[in-house]
Structure formats: C-alpha cells, structure tokens
C-alpha atoms as a PDB file:
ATOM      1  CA  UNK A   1     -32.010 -29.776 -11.107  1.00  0.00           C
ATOM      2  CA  UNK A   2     -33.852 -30.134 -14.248  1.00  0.00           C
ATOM      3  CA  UNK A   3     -32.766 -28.950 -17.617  1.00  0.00           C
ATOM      4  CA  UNK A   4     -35.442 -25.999 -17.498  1.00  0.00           C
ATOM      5  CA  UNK A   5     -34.341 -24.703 -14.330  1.00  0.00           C
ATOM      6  CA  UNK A   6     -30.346 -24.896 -15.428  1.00  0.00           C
ATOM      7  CA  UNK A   7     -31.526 -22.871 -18.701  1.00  0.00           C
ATOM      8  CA  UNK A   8     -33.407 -20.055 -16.156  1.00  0.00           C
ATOM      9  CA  UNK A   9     -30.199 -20.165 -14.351  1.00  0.00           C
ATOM     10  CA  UNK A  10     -28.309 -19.083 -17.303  1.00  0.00           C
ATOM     11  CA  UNK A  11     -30.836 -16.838 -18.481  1.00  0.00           C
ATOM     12  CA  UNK A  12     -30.314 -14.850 -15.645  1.00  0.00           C
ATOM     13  CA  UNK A  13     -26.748 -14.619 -15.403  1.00  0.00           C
ATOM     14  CA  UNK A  14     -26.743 -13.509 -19.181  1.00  0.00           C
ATOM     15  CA  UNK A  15     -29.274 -10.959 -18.088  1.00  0.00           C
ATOM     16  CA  UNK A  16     -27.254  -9.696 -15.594  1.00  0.00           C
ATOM     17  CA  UNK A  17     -24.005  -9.819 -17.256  1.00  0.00           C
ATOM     18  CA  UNK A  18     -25.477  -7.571 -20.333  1.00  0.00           C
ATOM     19  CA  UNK A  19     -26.863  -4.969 -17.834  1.00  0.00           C
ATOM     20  CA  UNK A  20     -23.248  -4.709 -15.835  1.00  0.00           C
ATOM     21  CA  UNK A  21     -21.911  -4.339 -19.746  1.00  0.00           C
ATOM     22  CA  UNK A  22     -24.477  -1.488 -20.448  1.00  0.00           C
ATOM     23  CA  UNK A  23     -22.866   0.337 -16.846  1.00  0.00           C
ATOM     24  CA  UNK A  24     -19.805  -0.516 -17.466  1.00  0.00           C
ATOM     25  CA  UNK A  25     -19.887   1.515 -20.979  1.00  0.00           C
ATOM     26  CA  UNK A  26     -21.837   4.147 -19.809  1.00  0.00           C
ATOM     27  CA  UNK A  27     -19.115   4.866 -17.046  1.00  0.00           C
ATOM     28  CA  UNK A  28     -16.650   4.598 -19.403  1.00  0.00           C
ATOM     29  CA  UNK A  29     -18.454   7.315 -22.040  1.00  0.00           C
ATOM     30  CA  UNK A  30     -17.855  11.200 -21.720  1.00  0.00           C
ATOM     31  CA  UNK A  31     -21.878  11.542 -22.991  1.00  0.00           C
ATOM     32  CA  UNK A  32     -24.961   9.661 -22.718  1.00  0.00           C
ATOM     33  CA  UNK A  33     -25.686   6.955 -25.196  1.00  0.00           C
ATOM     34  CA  UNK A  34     -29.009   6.206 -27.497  1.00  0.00           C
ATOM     35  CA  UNK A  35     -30.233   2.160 -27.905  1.00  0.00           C
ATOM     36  CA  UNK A  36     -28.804   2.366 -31.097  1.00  0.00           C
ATOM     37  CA  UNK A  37     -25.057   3.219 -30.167  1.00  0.00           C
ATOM     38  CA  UNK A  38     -25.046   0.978 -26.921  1.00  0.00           C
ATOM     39  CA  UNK A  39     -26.720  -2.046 -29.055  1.00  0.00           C
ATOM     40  CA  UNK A  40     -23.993  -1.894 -31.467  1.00  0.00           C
ATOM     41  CA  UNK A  41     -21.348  -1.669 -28.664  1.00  0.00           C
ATOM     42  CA  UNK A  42     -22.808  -4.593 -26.769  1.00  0.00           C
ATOM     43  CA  UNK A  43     -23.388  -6.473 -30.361  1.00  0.00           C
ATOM     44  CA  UNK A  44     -26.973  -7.511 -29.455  1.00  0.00           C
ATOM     45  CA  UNK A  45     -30.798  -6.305 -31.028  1.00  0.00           C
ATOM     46  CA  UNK A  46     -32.012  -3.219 -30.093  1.00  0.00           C
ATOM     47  CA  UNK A  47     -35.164  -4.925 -28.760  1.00  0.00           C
ATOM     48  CA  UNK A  48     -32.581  -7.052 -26.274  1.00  0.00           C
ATOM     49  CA  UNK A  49     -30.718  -3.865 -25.269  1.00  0.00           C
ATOM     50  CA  UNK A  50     -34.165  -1.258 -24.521  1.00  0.00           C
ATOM     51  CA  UNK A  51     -35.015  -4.446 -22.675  1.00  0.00           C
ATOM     52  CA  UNK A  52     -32.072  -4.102 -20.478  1.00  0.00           C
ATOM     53  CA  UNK A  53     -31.877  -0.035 -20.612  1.00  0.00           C
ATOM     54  CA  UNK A  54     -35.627  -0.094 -19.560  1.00  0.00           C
ATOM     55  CA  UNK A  55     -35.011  -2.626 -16.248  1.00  0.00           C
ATOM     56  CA  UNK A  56     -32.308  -0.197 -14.990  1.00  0.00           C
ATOM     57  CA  UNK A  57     -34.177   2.730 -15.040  1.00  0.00           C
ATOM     58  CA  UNK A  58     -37.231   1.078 -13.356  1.00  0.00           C
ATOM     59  CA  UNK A  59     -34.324   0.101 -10.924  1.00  0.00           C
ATOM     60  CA  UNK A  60     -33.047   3.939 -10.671  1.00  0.00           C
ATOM     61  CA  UNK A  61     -29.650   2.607 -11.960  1.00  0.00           C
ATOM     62  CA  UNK A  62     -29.950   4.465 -15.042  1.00  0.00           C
ATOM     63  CA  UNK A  63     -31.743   7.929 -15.863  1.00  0.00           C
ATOM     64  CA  UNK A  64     -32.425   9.460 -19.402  1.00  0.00           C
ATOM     65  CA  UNK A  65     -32.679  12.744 -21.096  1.00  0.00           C
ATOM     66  CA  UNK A  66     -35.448  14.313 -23.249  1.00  0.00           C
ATOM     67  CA  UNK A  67     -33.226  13.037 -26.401  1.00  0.00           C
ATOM     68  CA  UNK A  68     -33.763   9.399 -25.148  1.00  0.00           C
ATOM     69  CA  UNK A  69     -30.300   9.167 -24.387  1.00  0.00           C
ATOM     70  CA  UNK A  70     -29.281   7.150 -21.137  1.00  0.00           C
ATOM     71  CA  UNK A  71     -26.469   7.701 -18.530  1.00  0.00           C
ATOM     72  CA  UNK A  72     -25.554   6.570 -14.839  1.00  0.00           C
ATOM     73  CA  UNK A  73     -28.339   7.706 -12.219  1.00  0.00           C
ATOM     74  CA  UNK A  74     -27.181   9.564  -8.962  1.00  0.00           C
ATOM     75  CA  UNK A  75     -27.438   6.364  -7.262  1.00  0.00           C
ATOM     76  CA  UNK A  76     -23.917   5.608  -8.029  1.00  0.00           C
ATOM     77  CA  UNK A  77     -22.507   8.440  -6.547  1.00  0.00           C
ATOM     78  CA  UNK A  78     -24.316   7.006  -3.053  1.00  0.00           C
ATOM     79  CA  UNK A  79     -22.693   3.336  -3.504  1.00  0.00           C
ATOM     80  CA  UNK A  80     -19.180   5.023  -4.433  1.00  0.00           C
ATOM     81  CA  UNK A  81     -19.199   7.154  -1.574  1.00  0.00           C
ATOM     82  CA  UNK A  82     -20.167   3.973   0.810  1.00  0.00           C
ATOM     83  CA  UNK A  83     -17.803   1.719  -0.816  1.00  0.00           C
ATOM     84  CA  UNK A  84     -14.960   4.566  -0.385  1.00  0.00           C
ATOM     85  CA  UNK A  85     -16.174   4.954   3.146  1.00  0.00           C
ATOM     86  CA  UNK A  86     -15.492   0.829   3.974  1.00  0.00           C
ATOM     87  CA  UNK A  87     -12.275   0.663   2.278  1.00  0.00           C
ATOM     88  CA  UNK A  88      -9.020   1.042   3.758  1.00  0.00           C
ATOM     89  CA  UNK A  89      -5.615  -0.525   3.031  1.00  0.00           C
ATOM     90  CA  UNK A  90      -6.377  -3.238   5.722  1.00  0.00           C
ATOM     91  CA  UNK A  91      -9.305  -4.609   4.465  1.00  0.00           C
ATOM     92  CA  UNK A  92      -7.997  -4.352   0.821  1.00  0.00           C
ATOM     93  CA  UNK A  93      -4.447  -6.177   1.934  1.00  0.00           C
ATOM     94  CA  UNK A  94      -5.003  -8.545   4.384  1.00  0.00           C
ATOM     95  CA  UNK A  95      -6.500 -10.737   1.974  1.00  0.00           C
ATOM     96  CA  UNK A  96      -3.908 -10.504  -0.498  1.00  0.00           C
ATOM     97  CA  UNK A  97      -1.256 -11.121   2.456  1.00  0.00           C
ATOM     98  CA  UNK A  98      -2.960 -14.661   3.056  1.00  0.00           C
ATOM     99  CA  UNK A  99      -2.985 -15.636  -0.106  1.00  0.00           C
ATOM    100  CA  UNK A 100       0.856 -14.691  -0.224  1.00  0.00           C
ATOM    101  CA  UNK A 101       1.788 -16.258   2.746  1.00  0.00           C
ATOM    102  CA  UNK A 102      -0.132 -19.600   2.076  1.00  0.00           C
ATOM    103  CA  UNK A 103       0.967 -19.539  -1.351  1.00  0.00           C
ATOM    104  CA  UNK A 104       4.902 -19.256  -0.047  1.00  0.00           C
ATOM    105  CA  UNK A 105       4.752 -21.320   2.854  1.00  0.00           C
ATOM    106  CA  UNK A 106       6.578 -17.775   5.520  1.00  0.00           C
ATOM    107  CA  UNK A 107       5.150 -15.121   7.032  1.00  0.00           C
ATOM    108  CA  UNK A 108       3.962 -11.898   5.231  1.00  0.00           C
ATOM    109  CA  UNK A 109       3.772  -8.480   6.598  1.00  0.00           C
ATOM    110  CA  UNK A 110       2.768  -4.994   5.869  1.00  0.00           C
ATOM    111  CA  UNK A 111       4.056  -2.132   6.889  1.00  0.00           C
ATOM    112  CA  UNK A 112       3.461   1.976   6.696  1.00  0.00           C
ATOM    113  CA  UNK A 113       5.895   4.889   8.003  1.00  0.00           C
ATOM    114  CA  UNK A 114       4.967   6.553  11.329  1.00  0.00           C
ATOM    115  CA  UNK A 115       7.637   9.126  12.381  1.00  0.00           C
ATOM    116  CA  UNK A 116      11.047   8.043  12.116  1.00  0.00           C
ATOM    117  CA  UNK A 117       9.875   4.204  12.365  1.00  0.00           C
ATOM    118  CA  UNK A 118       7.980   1.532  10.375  1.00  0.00           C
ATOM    119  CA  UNK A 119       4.689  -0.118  12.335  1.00  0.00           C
ATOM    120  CA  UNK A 120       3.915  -3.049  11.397  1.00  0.00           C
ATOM    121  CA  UNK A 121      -0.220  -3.281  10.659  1.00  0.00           C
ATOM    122  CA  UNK A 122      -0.894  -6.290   9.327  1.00  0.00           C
ATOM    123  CA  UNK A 123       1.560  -9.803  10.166  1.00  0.00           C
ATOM    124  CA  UNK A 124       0.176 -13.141   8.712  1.00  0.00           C
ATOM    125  CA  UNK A 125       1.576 -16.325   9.994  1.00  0.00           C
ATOM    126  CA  UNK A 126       2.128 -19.058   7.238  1.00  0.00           C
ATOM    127  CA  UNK A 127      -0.437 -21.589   7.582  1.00  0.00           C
ATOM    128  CA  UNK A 128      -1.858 -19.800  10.533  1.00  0.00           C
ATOM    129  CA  UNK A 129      -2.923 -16.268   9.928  1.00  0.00           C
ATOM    130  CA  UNK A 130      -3.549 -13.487  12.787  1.00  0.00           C
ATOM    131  CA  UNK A 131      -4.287  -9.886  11.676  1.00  0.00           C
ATOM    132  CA  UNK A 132      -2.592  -7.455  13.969  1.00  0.00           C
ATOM    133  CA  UNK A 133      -3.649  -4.677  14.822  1.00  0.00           C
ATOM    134  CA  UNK A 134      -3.820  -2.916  18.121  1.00  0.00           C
ATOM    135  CA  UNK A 135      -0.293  -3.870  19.741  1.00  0.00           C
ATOM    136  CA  UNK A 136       1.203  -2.867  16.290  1.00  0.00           C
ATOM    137  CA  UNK A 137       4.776  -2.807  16.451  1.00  0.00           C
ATOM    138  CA  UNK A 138       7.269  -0.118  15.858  1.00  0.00           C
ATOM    139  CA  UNK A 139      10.572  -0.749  13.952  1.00  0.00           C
ATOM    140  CA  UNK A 140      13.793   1.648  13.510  1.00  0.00           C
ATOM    141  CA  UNK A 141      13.717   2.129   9.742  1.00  0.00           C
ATOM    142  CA  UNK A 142      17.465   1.191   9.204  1.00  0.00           C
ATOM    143  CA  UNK A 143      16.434  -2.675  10.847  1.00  0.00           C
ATOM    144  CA  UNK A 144      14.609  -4.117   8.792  1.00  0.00           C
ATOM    145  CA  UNK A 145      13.494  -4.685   4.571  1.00  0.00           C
ATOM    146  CA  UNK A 146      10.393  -3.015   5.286  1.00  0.00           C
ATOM    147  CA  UNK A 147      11.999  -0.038   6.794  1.00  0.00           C
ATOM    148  CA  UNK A 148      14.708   0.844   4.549  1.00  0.00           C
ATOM    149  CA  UNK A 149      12.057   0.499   1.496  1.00  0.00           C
ATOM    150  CA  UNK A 150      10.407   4.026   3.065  1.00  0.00           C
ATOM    151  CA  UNK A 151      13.844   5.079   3.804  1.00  0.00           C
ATOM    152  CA  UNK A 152      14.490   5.040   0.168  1.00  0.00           C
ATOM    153  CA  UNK A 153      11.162   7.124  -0.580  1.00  0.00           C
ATOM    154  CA  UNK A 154      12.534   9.962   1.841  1.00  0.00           C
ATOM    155  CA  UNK A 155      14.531  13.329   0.508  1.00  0.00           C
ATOM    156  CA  UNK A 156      18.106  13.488   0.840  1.00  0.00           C
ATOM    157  CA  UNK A 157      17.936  15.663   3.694  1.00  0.00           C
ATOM    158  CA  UNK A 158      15.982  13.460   5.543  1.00  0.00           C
ATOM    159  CA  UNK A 159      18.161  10.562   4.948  1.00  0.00           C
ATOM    160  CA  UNK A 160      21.149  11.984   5.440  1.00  0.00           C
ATOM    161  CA  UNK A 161      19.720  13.885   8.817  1.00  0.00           C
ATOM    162  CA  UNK A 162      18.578  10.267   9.822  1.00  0.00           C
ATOM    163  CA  UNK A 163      21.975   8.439   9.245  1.00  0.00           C
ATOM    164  CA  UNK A 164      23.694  11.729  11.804  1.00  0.00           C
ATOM    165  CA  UNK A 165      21.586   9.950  14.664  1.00  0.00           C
ATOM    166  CA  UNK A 166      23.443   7.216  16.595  1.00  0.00           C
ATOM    167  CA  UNK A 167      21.340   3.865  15.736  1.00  0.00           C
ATOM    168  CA  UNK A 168      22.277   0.748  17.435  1.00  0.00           C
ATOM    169  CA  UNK A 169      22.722  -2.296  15.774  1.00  0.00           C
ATOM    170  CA  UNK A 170      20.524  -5.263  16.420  1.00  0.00           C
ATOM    171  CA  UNK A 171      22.915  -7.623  14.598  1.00  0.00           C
ATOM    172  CA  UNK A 172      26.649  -7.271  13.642  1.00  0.00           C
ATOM    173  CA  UNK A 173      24.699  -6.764   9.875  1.00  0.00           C
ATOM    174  CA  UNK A 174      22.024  -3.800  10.651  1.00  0.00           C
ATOM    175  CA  UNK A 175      22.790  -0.954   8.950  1.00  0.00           C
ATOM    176  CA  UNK A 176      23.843   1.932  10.419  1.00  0.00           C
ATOM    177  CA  UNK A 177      26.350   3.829   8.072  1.00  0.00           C
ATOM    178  CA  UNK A 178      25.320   6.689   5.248  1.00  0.00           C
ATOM    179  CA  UNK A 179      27.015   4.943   2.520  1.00  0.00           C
ATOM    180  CA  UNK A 180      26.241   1.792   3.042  1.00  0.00           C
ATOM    181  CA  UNK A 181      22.863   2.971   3.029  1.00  0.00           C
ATOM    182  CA  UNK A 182      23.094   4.450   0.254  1.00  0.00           C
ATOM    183  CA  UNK A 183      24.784   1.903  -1.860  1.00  0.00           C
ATOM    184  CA  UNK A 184      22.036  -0.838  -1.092  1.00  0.00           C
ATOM    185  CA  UNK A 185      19.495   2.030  -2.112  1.00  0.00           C
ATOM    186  CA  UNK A 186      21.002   2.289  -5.628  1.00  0.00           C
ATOM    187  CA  UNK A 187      20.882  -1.865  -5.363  1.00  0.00           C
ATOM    188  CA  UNK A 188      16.792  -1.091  -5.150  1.00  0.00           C
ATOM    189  CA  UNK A 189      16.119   1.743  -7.425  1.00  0.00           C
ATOM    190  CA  UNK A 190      17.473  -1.130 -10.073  1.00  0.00           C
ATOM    191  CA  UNK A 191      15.359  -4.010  -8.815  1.00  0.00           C
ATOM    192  CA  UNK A 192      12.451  -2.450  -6.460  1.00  0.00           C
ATOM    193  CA  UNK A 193      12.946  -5.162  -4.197  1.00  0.00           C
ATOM    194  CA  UNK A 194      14.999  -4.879  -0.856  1.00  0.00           C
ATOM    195  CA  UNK A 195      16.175  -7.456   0.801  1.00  0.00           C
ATOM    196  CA  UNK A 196      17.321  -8.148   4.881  1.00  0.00           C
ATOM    197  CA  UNK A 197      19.684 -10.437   5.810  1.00  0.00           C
ATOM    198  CA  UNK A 198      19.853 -10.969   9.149  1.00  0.00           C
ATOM    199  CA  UNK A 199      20.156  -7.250  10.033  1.00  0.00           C
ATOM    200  CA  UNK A 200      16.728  -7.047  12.215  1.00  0.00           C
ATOM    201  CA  UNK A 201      17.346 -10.868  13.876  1.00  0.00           C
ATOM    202  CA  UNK A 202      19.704 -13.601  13.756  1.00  0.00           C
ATOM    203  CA  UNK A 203      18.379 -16.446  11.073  1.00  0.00           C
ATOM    204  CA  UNK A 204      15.741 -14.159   9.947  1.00  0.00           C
ATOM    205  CA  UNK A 205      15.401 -12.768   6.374  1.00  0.00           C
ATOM    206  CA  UNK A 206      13.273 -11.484   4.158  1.00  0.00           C
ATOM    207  CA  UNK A 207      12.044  -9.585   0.864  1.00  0.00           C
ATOM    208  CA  UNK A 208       9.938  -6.260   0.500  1.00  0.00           C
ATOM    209  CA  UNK A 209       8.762  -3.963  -1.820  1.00  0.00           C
ATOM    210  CA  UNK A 210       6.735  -0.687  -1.723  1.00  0.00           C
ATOM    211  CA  UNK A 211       3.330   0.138  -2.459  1.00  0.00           C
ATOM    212  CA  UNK A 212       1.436   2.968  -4.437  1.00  0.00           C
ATOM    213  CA  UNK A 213      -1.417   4.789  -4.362  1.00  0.00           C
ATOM    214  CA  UNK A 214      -3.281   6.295  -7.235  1.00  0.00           C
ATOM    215  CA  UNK A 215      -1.118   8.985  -7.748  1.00  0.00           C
ATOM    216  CA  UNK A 216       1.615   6.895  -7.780  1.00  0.00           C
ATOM    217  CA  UNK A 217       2.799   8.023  -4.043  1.00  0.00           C
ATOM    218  CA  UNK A 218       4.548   5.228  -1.853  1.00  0.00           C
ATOM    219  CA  UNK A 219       2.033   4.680   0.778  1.00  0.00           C
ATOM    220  CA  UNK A 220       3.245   1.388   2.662  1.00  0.00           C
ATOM    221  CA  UNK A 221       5.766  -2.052   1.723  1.00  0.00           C
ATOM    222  CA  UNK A 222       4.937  -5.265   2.263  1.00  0.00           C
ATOM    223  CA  UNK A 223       7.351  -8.569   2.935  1.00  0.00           C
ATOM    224  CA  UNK A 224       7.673 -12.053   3.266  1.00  0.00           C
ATOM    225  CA  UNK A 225      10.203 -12.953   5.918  1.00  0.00           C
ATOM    226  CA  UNK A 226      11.262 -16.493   7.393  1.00  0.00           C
ATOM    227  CA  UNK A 227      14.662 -18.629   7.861  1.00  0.00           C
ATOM    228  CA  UNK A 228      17.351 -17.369   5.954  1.00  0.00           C
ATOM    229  CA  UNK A 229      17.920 -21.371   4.872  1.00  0.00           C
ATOM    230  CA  UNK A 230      14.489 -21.294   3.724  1.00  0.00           C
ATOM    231  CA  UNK A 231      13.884 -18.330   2.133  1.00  0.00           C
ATOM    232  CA  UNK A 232      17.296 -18.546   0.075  1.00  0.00           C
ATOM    233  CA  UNK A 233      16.324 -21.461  -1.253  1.00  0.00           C
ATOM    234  CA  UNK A 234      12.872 -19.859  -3.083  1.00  0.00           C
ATOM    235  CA  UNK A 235      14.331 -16.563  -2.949  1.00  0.00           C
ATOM    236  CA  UNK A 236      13.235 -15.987  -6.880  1.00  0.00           C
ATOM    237  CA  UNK A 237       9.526 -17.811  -6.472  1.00  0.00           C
ATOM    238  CA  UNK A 238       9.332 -15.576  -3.177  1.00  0.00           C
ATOM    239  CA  UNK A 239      10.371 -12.005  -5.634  1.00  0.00           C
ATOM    240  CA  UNK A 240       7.939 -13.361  -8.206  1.00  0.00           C
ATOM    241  CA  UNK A 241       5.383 -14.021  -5.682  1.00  0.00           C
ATOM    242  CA  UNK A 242       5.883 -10.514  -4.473  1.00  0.00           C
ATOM    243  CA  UNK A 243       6.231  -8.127  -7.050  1.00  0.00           C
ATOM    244  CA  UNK A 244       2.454 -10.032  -8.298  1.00  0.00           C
ATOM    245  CA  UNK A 245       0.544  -9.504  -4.760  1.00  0.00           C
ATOM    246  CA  UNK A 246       2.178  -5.844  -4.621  1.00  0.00           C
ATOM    247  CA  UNK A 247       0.976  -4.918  -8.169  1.00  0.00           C
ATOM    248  CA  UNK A 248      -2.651  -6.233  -7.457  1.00  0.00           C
ATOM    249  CA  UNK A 249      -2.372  -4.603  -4.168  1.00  0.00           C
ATOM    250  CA  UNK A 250      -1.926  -1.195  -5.544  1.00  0.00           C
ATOM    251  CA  UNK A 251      -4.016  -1.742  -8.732  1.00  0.00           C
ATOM    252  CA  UNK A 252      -6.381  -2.247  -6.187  1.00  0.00           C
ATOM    253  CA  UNK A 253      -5.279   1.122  -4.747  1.00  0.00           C
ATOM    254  CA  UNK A 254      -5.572   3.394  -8.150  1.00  0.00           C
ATOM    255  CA  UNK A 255      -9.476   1.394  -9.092  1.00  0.00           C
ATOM    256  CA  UNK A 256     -10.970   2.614  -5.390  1.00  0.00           C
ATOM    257  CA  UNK A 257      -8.725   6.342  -6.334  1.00  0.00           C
ATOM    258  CA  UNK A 258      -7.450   5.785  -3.127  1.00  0.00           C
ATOM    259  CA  UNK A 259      -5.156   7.921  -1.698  1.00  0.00           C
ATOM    260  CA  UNK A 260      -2.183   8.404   1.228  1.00  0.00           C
ATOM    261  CA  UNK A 261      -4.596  10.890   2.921  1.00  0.00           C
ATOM    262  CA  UNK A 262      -7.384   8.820   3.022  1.00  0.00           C
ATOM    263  CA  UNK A 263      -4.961   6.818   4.647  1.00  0.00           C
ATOM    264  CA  UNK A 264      -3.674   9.130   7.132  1.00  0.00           C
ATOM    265  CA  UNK A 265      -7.066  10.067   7.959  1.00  0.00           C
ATOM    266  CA  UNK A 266      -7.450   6.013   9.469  1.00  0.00           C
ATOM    267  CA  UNK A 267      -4.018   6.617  11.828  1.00  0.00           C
ATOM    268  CA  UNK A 268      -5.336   9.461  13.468  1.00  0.00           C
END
C-alpha cells in the first residue's frame, strides 16, 4: 500500500470519527446546537465542522431548524427500535460467557428464574463452547449457586413459604433448612457472590453472581463451575473474573435500557 493510499485511509477514519463525535454530542444535548457551539466542543474550525454537519444531513442523519441549529433526524428512532428489536440477554451474554470461560479455563453458565426453579439458558464448555438452548434445564433453587442467588432476590414470604416445602437433598451438603439459608444469604448481601460446594453434585463447585437490568432489577446470575480441586485453587482470579464479565454484562443491560419485561416477553 502506498503512502497516499495509507494517508486516504486515515483521512477517512478521522472523518468518520468527527461525525460519530458530532452524534454523540447531539444525543447527549437537551437542545439543538449551532456550528459555532459544536466546533468549540469538538475543538476543530468551523469550516471542518459545517463540513461534517452538512454530510449528515445530506445523509438524513441530522436535520436542522430555521435558526440553523442541528439535532438527531428521526432516523435514529428507526435504528433504535431495530437494534432493541435484535437484542436479548442471549445474544448480549453468550459472548461475554466465552470470553469468561476461555479466559478461566471451567465452564460458565447463565441462568434466569422460571417458577420455583432456575433454567439454565446459556452453558459454555471451557475450551469447547455449545449454546443451549432448547433442552434448557430446570434446577430446584436451593441446589445450586445460581439458584440460591434468585432465592436471595425473593420477599421473605416467599422464602420462607419455599423453605416449608420438603426439598430433597442431592448431596449430604444441599441446602434444605430456613436458617441455614438464611445465614449464607447474609454471607452474600456482604460479598454479592455465592458460592456451591458440592451441594448440586459431588466434586462440583462453583461461583455466581446476579445480574441487573436498567432499573437496577435482578434479571438473571451467571457462574463459573468446575472441580472443586480446581476451582479452589483460582477461587479469587475466578471472583475477579466474575464480578468484571457481570458488570459489563449489565452495563450492557442499562446502555440498550433494557428491561426484565422485555425479557419476559422472549420466555413466552
């Protein structure tokens, strides 16, 4: 490639990075902006910046008012409304499960209540991933990480209505007792990580923590499970690794205002 064509290469990504600065501020301002006020906020001439104003509205990205102020064409409100329409938690998560799972060498999981159990939507295999997602299994909530993180997100009522049912224990650990329910759920409200050891298998362990919507409501956990020998051994890298693919997963969640009905909506 010759020098010219590497310096019309850049010229173009600078072009393009300018106009995505002149939408970004105009989403971000409560009233339309002039060339002066946007030129000043993008630090460039106001020759450069009617340059760029001018290609966006030929482009219907952009409109602008009799006071030759600009703001954010209708268009927008057509790509929001088809990007909201393609998103859903499994398209959002599943990649950020495969980067967890590669990243920490065990399984990773996500999970959402349904009735009195937690189904399992989205498993990824270390090394090996498989998405899945119409046998989804169905887990008693006291059995498992997963299912005693939405346990702690019910009412009192419903957990204490939940703990008067007979539940059967998979392993001499599951848990199947009010208080000690309720003692590991103090254990989380500290540390927002719950952890499962060897209550759901023999061997198996693992580490969850909930997820949020944009209005802050739990809406599903996710966990990485494996050998207990092996996952005691990175136990902290594995919380670390966690608590950062949960907070991108649900900052993910607020920037697409997505919500636990939208959600809902997909399970019916």
């Amino acid at each position: 490639m010759t020098n010219i064509s590497i310096e019309k290469n850049a010229d173009s990504i600078n072009a393009i990075v300018r106009a995505v600065k002149v939408l970004d501020i105009l989403s971000e301002s409560s009233t339309p902006l002039g060339v002066s006020a946007l030129a000043k906020k993008l630090d460039l001439p106001k020759v450069t910046t009617f340059r760029i104003l001018n290609t966006l509205l030929l482009t219907g990205l952009l409109q602008k008012d009799s006071s030759d102020l600009y703001y954010l064409a209708p268009k927008f409100i057509i790509y929001g409304d088809k990007v909201k329409a393609s998103f859903t938690l499994r398209s959002v998560a599943e990649p950020i499960l495969q980067e967890l799972a590669s990243t920490i060498g065990e399984s990773a999981n996500l999970g959402v209540p349904y009735k009195d159990y937690v189904l399992t939507l989205i498993h990824v295999n270390a090394g090996s991933y498989s998405l899945v997602s119409n046998l989804t299994p169905l887990s008693d909530l006291n059995c498992s990480s997963m299912g005693k993180v939405i346990l702690c997100h019910k009412d009192e009522q419903y957990i204490q209505e939940y703990f008067k049912k007979p539940l059967g224990k998979l392993t001499m650990n599951t848990v199947t007792s009010l208080d000690q329910f309720l003692d590991i759920k103090r254990k989380f409200d500290e540390e927002h990580i719950m952890f499962d050891d060897e209550e759901f298998e023999y061997g198996l362990c693992c580490f969850s923590i909930p997820i949020y919507d944009v209005n802050h409501q739990f809406i599903a956990t996710i966990n990485v499970n494996g050998p207990k020998t092996r996952i005691m051994l990175k136990r902290e890298e594995i919380k670390q690794a966690l608590l950062s693919s949960g907070g991108r997963l649900t900052t993910l969640l607020a920037q697409a205002n997505y919500t636990v009905e939208d959600f809902q909506r997909t399970l019916n």
